[in-house]
N, C-alpha and C. Protein backbone atom coordinates (compact mmCIF):
# COMPACT_ATOMS: atom_id res chain seq x y z
N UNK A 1 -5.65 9.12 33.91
CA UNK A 1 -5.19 10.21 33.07
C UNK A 1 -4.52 11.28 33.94
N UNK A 2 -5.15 11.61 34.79
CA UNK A 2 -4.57 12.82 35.67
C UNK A 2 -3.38 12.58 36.74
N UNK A 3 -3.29 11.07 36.83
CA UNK A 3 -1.74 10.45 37.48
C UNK A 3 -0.74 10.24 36.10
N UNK A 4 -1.16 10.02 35.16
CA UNK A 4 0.25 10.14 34.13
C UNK A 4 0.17 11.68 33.76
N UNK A 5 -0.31 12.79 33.88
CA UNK A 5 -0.33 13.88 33.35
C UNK A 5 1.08 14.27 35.00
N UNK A 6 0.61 14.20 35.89
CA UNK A 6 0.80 13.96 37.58
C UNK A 6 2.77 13.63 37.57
N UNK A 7 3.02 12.13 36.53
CA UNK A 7 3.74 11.87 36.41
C UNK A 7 4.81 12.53 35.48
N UNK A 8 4.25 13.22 34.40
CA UNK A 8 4.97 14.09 33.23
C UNK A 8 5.43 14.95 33.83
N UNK A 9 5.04 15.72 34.96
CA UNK A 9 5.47 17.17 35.49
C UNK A 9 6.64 16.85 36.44
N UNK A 10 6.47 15.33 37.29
CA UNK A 10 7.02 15.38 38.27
C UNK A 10 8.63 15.13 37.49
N UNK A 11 8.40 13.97 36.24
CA UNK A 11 9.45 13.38 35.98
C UNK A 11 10.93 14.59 35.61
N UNK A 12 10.94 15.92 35.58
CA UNK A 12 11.83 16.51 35.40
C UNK A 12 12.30 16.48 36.52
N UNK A 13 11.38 16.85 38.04
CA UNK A 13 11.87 17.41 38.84
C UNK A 13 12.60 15.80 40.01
N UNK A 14 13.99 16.36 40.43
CA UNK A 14 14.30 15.06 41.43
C UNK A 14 15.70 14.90 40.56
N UNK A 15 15.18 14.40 39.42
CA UNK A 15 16.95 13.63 38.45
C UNK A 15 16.93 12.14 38.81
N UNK A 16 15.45 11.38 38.67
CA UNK A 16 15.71 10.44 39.05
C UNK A 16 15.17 9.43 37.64
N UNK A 17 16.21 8.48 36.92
CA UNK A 17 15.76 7.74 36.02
C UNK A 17 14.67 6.54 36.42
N UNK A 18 13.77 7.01 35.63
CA UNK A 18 12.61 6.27 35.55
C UNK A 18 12.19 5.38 34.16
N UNK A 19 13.61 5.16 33.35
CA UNK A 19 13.46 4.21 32.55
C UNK A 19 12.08 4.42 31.26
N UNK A 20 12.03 4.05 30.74
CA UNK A 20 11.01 3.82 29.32
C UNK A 20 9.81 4.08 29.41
N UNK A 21 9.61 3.39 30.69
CA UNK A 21 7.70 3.92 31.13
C UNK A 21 7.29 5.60 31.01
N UNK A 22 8.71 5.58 31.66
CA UNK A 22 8.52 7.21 32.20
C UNK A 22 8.75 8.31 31.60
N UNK A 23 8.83 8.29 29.98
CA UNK A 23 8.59 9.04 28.71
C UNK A 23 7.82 10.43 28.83
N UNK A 24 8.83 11.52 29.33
CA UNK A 24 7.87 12.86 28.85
C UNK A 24 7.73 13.12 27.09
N UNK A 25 6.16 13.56 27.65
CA UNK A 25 5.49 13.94 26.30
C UNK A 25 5.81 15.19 26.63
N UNK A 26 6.52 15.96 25.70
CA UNK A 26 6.85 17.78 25.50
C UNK A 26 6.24 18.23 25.13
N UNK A 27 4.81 17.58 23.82
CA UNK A 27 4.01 18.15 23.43
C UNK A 27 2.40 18.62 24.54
N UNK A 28 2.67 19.71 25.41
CA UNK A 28 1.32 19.78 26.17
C UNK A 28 0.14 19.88 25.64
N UNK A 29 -1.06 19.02 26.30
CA UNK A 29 -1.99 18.81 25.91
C UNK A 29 -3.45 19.28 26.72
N UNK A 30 -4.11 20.07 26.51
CA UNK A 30 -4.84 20.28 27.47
C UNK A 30 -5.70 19.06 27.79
N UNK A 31 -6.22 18.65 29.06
CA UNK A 31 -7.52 18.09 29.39
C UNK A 31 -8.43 17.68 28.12
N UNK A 32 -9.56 18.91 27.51
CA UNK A 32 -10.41 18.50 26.81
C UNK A 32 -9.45 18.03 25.64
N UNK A 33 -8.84 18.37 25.16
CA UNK A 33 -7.91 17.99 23.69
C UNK A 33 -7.74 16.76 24.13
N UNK A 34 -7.17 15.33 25.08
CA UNK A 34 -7.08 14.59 24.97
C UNK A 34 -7.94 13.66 24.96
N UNK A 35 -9.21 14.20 25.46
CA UNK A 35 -10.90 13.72 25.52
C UNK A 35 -11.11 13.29 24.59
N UNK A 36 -11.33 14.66 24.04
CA UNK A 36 -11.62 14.53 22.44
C UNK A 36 -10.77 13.60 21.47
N UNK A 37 -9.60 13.71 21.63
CA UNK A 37 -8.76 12.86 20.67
C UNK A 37 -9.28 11.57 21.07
N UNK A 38 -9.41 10.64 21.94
CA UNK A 38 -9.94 9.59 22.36
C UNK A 38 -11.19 9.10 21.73
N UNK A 39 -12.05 10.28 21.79
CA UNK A 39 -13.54 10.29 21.29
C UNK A 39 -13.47 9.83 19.72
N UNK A 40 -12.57 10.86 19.21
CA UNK A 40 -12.39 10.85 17.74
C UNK A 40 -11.26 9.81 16.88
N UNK A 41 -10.74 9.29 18.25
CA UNK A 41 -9.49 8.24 17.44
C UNK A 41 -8.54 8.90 17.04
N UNK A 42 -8.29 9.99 16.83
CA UNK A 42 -7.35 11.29 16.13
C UNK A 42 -6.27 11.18 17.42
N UNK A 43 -5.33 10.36 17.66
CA UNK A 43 -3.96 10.65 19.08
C UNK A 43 -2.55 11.43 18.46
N UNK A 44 -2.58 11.05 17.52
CA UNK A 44 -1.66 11.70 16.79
C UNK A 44 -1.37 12.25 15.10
N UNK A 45 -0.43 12.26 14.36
CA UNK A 45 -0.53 13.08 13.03
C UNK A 45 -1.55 11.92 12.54
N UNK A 46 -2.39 11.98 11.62
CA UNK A 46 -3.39 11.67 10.28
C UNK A 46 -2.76 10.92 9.35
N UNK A 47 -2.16 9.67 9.35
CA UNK A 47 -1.57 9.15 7.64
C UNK A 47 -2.78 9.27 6.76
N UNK A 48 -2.16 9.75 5.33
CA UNK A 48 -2.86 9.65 3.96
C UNK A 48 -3.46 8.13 3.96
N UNK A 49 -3.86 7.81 3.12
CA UNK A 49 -4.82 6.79 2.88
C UNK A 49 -3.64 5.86 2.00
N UNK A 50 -3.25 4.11 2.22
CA UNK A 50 -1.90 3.98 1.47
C UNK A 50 -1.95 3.68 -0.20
N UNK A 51 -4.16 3.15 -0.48
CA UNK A 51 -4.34 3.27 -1.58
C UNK A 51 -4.42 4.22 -2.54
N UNK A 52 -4.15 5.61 -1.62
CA UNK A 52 -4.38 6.62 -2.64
C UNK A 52 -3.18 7.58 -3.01
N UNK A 53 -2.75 7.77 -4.02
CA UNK A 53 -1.43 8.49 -4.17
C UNK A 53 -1.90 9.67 -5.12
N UNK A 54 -1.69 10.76 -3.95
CA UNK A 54 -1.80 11.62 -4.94
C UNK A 54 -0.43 12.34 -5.57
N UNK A 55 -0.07 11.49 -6.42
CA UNK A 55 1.05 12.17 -7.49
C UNK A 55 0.72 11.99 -8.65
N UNK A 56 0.71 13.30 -9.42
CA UNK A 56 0.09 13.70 -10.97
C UNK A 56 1.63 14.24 -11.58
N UNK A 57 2.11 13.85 -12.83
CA UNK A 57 2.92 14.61 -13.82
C UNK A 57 2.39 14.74 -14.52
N UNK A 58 1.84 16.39 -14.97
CA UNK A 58 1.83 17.17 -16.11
C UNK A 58 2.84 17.87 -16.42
N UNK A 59 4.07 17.22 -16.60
CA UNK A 59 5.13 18.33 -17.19
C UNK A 59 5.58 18.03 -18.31
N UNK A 60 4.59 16.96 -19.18
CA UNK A 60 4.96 16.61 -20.56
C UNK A 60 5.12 17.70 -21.27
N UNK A 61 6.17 17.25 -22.64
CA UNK A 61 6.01 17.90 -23.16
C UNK A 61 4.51 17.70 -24.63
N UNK A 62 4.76 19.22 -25.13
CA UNK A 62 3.17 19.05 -25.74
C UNK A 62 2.80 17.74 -27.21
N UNK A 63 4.52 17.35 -27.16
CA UNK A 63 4.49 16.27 -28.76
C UNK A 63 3.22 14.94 -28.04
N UNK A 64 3.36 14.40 -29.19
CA UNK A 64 2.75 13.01 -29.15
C UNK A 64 4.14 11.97 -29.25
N UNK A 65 4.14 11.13 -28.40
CA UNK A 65 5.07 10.27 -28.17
C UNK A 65 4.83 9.27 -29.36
N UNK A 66 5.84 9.19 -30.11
CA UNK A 66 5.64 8.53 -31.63
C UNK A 66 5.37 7.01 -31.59
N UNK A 67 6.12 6.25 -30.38
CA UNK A 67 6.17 5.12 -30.31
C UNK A 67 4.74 4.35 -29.86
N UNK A 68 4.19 4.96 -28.61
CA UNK A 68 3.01 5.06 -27.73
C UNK A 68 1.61 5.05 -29.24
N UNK A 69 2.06 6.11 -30.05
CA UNK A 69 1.25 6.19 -30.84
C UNK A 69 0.57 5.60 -31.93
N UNK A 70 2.29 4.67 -32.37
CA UNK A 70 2.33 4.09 -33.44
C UNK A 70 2.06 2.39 -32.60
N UNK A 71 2.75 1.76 -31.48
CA UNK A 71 2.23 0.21 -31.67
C UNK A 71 1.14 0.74 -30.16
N UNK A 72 1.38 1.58 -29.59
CA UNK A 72 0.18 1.84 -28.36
C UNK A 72 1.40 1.29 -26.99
N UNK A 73 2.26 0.93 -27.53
CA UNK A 73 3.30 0.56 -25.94
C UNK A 73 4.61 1.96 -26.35
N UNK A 74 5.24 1.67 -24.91
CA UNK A 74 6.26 3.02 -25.01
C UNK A 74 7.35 1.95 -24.28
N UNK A 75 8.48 2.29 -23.81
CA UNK A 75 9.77 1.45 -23.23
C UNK A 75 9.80 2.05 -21.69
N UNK A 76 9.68 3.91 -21.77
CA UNK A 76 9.75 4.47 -20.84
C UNK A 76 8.68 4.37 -19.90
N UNK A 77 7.67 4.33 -20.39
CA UNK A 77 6.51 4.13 -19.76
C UNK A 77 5.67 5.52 -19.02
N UNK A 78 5.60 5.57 -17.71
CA UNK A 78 5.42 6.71 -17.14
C UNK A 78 6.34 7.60 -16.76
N UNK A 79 7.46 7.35 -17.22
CA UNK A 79 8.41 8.10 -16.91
C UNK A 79 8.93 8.83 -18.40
N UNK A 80 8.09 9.03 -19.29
CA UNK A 80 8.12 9.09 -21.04
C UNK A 80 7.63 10.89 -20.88
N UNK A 81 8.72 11.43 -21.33
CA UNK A 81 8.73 13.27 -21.34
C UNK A 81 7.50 13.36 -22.47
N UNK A 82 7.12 12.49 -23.59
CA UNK A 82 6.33 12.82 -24.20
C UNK A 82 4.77 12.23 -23.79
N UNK A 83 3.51 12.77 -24.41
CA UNK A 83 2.16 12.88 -24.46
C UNK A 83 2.02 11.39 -24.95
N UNK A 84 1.12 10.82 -23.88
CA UNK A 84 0.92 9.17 -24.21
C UNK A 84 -0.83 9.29 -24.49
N UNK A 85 -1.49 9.29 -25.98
CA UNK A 85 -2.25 10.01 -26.17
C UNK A 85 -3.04 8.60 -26.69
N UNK A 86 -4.29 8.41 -25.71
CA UNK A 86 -5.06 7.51 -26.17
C UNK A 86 -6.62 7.31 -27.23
N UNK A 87 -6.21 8.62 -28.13
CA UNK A 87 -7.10 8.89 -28.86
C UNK A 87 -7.31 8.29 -29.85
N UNK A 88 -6.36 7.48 -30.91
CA UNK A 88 -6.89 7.04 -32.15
C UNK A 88 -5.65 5.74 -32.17
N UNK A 89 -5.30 4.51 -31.53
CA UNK A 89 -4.53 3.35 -31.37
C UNK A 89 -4.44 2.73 -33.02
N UNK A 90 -3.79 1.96 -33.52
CA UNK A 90 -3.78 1.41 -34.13
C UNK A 90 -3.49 0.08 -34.38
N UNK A 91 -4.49 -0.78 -34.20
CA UNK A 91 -4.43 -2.36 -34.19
C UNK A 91 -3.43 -3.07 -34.82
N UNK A 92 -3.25 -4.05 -34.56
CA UNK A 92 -2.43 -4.89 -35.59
C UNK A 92 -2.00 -4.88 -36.97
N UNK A 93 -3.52 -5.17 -37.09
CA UNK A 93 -3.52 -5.70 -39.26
C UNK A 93 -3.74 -3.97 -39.74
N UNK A 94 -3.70 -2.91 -39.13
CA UNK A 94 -3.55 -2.01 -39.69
C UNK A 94 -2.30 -1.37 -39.90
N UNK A 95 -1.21 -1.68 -38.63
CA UNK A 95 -0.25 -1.27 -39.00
C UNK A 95 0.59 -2.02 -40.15
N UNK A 96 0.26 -3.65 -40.15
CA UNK A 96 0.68 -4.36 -41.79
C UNK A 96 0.14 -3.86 -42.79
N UNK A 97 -0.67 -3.13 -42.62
CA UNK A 97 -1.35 -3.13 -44.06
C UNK A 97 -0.74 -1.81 -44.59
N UNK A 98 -0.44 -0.95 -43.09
CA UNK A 98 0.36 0.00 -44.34
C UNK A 98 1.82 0.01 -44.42
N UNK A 99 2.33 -0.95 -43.57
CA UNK A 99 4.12 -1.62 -44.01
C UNK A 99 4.05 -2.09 -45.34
């Protein structure tokens, strides 16, 4: 650790290409901070979790989407400006019965 830290400082000074290996990190890091990151697995940014998405639209508007309501399917789907409201569906032989 303390020969690649050794190596980061030197690599500005001279002007001599040292190719791919020899990658300054700009971001300085103290000693214990890289300990710790080691300890904790944490080396760099945190990705979100890929099963979990947190994206919510509430920007419906306040109607009941007529279609959603009436056979329980919509065309738009989640992308439907209106309220897809799963409160009272209506089965099959009910919607014949009142055609």
């Amino acid at each position: 650790m303390e020969r690649n830290l050794a190596q980061q400082q030197d690599a500005t000074v001279g002007g001599v290409y040292r190719g791919q290996a020899g990658y300054k990190n700009f971001i300085e890091k103290k000693e214990s901070q890289i300990g710790g990151n080691k300890y904790t697995g944490t080396q760099g940014p945190i990705r979100a979790p890929q099963f979990f998405r947190a994206t919510c639209r509430f920007d419906y508007q306040p109607d009941i989407c007529k279609d959603y309501k009436d056979t329980g399917f919509c065309g738009f789907g989640d992308s439907c400006k209106f309220m897809h409201d799963r409160g009272n569906h209506k089965t099959g032989w009910q919607m014949e019965q009142e055609w």
